[in-house]
C-alpha atoms as a PDB file:
ATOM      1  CA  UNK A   1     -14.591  18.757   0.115  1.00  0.00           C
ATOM      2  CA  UNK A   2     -10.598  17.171  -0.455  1.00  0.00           C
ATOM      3  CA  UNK A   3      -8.135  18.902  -2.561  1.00  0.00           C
ATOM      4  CA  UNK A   4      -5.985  15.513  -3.040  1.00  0.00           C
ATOM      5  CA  UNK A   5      -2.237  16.356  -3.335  1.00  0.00           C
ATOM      6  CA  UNK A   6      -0.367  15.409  -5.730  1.00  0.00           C
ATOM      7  CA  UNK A   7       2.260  13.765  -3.667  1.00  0.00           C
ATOM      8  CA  UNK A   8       2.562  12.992  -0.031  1.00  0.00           C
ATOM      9  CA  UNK A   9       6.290  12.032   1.386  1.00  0.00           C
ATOM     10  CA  UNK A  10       6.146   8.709   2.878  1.00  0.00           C
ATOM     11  CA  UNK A  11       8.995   6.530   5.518  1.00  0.00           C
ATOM     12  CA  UNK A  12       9.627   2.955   5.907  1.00  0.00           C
ATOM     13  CA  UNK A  13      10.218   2.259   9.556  1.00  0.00           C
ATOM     14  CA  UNK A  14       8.989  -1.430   9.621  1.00  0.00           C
ATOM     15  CA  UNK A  15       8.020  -3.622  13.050  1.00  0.00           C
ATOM     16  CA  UNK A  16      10.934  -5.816  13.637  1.00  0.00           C
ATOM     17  CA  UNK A  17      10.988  -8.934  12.083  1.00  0.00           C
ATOM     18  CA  UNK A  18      10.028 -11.294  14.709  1.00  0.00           C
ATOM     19  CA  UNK A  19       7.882  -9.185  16.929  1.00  0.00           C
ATOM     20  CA  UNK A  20       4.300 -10.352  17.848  1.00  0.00           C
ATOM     21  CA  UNK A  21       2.193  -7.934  16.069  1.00  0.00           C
ATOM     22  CA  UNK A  22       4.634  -8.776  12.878  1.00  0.00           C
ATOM     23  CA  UNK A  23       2.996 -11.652  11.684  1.00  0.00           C
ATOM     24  CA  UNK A  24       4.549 -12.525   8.644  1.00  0.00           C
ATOM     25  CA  UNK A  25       2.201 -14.281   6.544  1.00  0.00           C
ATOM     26  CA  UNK A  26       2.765 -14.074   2.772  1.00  0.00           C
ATOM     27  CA  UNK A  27      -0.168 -11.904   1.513  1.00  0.00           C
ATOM     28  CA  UNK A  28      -1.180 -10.509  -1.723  1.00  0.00           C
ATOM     29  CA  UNK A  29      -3.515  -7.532  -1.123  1.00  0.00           C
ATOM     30  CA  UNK A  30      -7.058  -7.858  -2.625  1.00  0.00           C
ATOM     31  CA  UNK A  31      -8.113  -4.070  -0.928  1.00  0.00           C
ATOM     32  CA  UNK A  32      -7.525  -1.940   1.695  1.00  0.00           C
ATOM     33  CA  UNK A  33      -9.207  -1.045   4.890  1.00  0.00           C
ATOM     34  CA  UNK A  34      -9.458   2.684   6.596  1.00  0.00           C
ATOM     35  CA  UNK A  35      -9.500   3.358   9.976  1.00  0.00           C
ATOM     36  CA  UNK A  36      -9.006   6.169  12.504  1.00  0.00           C
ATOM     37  CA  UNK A  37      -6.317   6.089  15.143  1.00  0.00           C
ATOM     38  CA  UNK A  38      -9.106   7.239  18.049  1.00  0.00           C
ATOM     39  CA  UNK A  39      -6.020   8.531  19.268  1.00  0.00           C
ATOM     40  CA  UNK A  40      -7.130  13.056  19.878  1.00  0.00           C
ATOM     41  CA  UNK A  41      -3.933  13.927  22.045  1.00  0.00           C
ATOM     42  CA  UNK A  42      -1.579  16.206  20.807  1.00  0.00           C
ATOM     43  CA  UNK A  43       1.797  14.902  18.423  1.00  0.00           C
ATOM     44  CA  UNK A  44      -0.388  11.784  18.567  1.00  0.00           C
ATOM     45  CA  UNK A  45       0.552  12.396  14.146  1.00  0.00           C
ATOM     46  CA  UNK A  46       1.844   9.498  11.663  1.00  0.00           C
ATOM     47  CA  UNK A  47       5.606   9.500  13.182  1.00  0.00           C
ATOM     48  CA  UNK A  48       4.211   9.065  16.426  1.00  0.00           C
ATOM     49  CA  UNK A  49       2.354   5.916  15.452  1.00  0.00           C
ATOM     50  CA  UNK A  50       5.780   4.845  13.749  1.00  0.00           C
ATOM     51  CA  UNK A  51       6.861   4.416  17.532  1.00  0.00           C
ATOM     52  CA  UNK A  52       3.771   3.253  19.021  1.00  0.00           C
ATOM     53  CA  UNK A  53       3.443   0.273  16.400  1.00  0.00           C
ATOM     54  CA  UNK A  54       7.281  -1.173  17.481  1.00  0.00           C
ATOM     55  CA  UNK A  55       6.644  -0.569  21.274  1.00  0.00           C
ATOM     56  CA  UNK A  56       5.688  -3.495  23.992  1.00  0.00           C
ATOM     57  CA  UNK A  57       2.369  -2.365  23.803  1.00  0.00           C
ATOM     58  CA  UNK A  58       1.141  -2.858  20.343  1.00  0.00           C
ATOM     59  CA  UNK A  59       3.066  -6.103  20.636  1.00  0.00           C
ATOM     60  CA  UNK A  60       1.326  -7.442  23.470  1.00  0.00           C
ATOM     61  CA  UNK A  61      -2.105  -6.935  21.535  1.00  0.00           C
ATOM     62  CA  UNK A  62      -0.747  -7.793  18.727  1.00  0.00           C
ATOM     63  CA  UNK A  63      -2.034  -4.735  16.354  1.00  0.00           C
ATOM     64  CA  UNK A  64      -0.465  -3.707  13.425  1.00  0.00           C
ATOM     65  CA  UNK A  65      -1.450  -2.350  10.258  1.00  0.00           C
ATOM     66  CA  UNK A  66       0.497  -0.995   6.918  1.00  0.00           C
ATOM     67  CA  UNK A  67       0.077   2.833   6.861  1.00  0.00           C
ATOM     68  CA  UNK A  68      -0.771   5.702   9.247  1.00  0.00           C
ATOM     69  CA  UNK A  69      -1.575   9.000   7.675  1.00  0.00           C
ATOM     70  CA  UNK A  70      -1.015  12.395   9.022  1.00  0.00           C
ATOM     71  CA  UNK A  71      -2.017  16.419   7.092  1.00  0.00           C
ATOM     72  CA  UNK A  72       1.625  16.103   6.281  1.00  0.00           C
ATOM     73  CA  UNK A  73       3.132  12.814   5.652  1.00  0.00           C
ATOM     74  CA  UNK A  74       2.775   9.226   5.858  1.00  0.00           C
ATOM     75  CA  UNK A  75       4.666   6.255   7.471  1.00  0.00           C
ATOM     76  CA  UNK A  76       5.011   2.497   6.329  1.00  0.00           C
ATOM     77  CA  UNK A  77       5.073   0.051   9.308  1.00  0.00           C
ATOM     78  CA  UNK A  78       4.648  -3.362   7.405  1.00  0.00           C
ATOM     79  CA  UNK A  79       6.005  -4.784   3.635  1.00  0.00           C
ATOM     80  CA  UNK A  80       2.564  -4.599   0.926  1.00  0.00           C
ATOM     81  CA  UNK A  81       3.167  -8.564   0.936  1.00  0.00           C
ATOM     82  CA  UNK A  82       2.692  -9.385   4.615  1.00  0.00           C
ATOM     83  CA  UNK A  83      -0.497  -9.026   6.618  1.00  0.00           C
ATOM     84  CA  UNK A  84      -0.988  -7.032   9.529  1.00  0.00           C
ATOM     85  CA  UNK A  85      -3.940  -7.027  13.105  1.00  0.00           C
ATOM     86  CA  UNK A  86      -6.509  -4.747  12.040  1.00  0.00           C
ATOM     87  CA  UNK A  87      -9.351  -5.829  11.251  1.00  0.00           C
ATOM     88  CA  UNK A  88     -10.296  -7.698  13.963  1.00  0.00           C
ATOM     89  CA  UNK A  89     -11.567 -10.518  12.239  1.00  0.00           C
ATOM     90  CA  UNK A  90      -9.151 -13.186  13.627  1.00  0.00           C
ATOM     91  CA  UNK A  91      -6.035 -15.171  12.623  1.00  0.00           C
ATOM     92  CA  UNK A  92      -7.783 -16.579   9.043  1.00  0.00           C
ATOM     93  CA  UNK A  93      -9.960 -13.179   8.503  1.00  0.00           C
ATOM     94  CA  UNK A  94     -10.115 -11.708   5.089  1.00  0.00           C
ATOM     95  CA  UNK A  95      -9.845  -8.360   6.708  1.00  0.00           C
ATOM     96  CA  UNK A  96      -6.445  -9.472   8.336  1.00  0.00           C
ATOM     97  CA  UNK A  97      -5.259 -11.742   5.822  1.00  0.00           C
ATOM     98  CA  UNK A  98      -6.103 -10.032   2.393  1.00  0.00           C
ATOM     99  CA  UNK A  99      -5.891  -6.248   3.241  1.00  0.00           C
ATOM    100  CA  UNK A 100      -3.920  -3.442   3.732  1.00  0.00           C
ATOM    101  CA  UNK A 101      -4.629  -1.488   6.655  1.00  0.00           C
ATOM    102  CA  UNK A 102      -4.687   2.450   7.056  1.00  0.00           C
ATOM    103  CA  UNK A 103      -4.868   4.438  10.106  1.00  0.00           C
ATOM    104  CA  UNK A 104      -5.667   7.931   9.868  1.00  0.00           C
ATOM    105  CA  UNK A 105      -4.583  10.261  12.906  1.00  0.00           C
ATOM    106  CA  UNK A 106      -6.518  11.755  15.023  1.00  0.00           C
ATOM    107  CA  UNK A 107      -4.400  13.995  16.587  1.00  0.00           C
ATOM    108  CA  UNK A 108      -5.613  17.810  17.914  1.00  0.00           C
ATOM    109  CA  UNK A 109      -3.175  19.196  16.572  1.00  0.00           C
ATOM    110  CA  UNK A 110      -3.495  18.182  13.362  1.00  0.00           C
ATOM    111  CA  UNK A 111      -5.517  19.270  10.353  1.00  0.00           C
ATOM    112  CA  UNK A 112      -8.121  16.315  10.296  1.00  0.00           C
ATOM    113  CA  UNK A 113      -9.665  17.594   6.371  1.00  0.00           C
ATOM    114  CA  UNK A 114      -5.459  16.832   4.966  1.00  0.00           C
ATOM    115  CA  UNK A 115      -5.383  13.942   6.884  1.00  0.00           C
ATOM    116  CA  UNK A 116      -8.075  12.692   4.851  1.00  0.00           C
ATOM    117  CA  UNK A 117      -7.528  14.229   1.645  1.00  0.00           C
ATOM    118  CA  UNK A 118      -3.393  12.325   1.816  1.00  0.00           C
ATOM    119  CA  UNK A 119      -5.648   9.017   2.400  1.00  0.00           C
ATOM    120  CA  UNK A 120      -7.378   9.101  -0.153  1.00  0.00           C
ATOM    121  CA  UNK A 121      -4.376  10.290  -2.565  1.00  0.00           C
ATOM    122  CA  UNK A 122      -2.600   7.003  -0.994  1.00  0.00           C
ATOM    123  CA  UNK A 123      -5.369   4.710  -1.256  1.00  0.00           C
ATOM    124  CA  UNK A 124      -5.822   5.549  -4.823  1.00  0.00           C
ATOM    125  CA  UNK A 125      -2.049   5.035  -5.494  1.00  0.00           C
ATOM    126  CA  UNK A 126      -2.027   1.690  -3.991  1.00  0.00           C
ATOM    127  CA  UNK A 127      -4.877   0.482  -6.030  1.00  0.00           C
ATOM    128  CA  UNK A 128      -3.113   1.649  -9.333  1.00  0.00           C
ATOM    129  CA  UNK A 129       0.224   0.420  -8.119  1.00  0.00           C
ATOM    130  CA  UNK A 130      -0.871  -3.020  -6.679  1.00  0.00           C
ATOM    131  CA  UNK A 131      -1.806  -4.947  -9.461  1.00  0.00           C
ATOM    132  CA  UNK A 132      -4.141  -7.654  -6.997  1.00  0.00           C
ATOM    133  CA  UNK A 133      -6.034  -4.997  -6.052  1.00  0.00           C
ATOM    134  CA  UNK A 134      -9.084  -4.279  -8.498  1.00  0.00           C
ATOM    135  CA  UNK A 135      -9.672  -0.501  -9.603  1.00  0.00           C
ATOM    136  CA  UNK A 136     -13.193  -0.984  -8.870  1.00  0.00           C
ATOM    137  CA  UNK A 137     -15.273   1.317  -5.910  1.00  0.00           C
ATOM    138  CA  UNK A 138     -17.267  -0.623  -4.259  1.00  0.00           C
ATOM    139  CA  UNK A 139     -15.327  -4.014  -3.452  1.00  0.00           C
ATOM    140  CA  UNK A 140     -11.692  -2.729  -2.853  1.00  0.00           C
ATOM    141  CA  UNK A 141     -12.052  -0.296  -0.159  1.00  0.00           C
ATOM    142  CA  UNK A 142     -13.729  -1.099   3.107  1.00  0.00           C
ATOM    143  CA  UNK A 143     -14.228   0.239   6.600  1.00  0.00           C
ATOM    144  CA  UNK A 144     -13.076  -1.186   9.767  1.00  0.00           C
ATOM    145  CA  UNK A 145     -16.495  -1.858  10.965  1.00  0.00           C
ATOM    146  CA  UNK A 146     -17.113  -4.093   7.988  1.00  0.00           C
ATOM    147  CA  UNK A 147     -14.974  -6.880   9.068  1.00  0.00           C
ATOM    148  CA  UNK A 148     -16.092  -6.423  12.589  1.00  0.00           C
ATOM    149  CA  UNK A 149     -18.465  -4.057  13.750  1.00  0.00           C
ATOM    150  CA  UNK A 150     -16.626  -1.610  15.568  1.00  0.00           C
ATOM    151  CA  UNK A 151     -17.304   2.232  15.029  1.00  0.00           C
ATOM    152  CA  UNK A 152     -14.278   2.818  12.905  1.00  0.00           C
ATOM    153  CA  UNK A 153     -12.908   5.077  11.206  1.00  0.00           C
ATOM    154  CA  UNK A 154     -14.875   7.388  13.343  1.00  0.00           C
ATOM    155  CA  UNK A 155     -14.117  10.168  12.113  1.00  0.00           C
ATOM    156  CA  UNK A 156     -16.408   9.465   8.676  1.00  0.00           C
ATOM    157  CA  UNK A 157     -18.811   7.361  10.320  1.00  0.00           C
ATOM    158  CA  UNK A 158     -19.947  10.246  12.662  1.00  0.00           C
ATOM    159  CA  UNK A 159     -20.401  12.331   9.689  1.00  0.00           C
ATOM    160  CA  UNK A 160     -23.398  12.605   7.649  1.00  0.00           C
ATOM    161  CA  UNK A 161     -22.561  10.441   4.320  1.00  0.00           C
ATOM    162  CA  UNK A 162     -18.849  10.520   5.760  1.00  0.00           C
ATOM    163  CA  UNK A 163     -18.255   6.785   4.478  1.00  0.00           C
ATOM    164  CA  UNK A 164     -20.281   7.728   1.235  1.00  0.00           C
ATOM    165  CA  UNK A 165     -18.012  10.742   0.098  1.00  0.00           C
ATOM    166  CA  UNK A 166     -14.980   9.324   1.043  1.00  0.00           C
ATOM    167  CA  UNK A 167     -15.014   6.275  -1.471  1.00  0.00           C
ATOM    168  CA  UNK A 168     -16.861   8.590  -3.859  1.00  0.00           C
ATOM    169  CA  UNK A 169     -14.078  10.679  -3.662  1.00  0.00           C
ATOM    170  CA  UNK A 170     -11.618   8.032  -4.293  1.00  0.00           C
ATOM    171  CA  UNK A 171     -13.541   6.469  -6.983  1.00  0.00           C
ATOM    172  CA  UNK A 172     -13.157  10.409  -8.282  1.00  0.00           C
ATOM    173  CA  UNK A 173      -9.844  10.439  -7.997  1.00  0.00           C
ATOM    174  CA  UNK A 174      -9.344   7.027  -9.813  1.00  0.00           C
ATOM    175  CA  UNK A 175     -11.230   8.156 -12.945  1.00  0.00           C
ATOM    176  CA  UNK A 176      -9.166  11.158 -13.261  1.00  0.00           C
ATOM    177  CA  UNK A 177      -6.016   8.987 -13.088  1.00  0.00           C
ATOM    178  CA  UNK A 178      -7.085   6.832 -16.107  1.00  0.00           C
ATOM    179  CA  UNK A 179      -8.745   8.871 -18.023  1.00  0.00           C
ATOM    180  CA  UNK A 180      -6.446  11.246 -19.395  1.00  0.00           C
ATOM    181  CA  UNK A 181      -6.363  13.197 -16.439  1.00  0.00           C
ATOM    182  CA  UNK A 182      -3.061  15.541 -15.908  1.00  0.00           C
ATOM    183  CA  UNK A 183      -1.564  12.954 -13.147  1.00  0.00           C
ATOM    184  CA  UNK A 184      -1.996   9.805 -15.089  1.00  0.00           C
ATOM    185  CA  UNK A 185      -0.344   6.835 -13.175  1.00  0.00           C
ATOM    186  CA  UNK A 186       3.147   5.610 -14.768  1.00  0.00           C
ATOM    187  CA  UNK A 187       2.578   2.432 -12.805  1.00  0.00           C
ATOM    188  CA  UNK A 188      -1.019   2.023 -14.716  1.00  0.00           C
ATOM    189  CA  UNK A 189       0.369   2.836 -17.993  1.00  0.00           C
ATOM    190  CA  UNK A 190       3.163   0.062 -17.542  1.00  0.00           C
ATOM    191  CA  UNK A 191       1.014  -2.722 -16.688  1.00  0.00           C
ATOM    192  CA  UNK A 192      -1.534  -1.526 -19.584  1.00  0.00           C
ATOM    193  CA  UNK A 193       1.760  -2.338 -21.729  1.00  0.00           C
ATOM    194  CA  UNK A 194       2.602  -4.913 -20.461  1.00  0.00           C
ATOM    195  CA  UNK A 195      -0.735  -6.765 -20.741  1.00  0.00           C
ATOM    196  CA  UNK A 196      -0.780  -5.311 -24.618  1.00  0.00           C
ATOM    197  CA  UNK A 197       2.436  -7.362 -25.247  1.00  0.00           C
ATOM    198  CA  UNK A 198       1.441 -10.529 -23.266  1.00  0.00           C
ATOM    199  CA  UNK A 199      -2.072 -10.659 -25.582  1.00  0.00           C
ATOM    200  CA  UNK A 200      -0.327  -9.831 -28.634  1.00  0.00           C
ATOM    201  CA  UNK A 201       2.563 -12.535 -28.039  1.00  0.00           C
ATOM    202  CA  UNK A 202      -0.340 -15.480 -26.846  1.00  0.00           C
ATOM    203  CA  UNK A 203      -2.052 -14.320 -30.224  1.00  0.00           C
ATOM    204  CA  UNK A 204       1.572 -14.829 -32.181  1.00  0.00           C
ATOM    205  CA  UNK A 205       1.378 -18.658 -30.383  1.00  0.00           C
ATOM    206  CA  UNK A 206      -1.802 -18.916 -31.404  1.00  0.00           C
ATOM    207  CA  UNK A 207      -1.515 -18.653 -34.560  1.00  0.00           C
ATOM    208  CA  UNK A 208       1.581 -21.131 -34.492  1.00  0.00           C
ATOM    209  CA  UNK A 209      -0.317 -23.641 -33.252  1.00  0.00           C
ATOM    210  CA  UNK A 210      -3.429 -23.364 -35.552  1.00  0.00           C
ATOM    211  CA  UNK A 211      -0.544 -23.801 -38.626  1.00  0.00           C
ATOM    212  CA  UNK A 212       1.087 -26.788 -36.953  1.00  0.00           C
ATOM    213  CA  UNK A 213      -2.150 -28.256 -36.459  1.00  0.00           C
ATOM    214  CA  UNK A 214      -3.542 -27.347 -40.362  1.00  0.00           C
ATOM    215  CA  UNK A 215      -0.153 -28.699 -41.355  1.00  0.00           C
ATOM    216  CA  UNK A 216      -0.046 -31.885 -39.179  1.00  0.00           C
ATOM    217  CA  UNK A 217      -3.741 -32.238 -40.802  1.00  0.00           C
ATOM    218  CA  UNK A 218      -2.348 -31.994 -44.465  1.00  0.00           C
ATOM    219  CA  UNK A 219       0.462 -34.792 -43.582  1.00  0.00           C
ATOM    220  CA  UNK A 220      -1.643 -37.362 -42.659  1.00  0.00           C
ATOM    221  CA  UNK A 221      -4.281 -36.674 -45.278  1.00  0.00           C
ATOM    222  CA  UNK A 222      -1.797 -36.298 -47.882  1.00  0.00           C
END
């Protein structure tokens, strides 16, 4: 249904510190949440939303969220390690406080099946890049009307097993990322080092402490 790309350009044009739908509450992701822009009219696309997101009006709500996606490229509106209003599920909400939110456009003009397809290619390179966020489908990606009820993302959820293929498709896309797949994640393989070194060197103390302890043993019997 989704051929995911293999890359998707993507702009930082963050919400002024300060502003009232800029929060800036330390957060360390634990998943991510989709929605759909609801926003049809034409050049409504990702840059767009760029604008929208640091106007007086998304201010006054306050909404913000992390990502919106267009068919051709995606923009960044808020730093991975704050939180953003999006879920709806008030100030303390897991939804707000714990996730990062994507928007998906809407947009006439646009090509609604790319849209989706770049989503999923970024919400699979979050999840390999963020190392908070558990590589697990279900339990890392949710939709907006989880936290709160509302009918987003729309788009899937008026589509016969819309929500269903999506996250199968990303839980797809995740197993042929790490499992020898031709686009394996240099993020993934990193960490993967990394956490081979850290066991091997708590092993090496290990065993330092087990001979300090056999020797401390032989001192005071000997």
């Amino acid at each position: 249904m989704w051929q995911i790309p293999k890359d998707v350009p993507i702009f930082q044009d963050f919400i002024p510190k300060f502003s009232r739908n800029r929060p800036g509450h330390s957060m360390q992701p634990k998943g991510i949440t989709e929605h759909a822009t609801a926003n049809t009219q034409a050049g409504a696309n990702a840059k767009a939303h760029a604008r929208y997101v640091k106007g007086p009006d998304a201010a006054a709500r306050p909404a913000s969220w992390h990502f919106t996606v267009d068919d051709r490229e995606i923009w960044q509106h808020l730093p991975l390690v704050e939180n953003g209003w999006h879920a709806g599920d008030g100030y303390n909400g897991p939804g707000n406080r714990s996730t990062i939110g994507i928007e998906m456009c809407m947009n006439r003009d646009g090509n609604l099946n790319r849209t989706e397809a770049n989503t999923i290619w970024l919400t699979v390179k979050l999840m390999l890049e963020i190392p908070t966020i558990e590589t697990v489908i279900p339990g890392t990606v949710w939709q907006h009307w989880h936290w709160n009820k509302k009918n987003c993302p729309m788009t899937l959820r008026g589509r016969a097993n819309g929500w269903a293929d999506f996250t199968a498709a990303i839980a797809a896309e995740l197993r042929r990322q790490t499992a020898g797949g031709d686009t394996i994640d240099p993020n993934l393989m990193e960490r993967i080092k990394r956490l081979e070194r850290t066991v091997n060197q708590l092993r090496t103390d290990l065993d330092g402490a087990l001979k300090a302890i056999n020797n401390a043993g032989k001192a005071l019997t000997g």
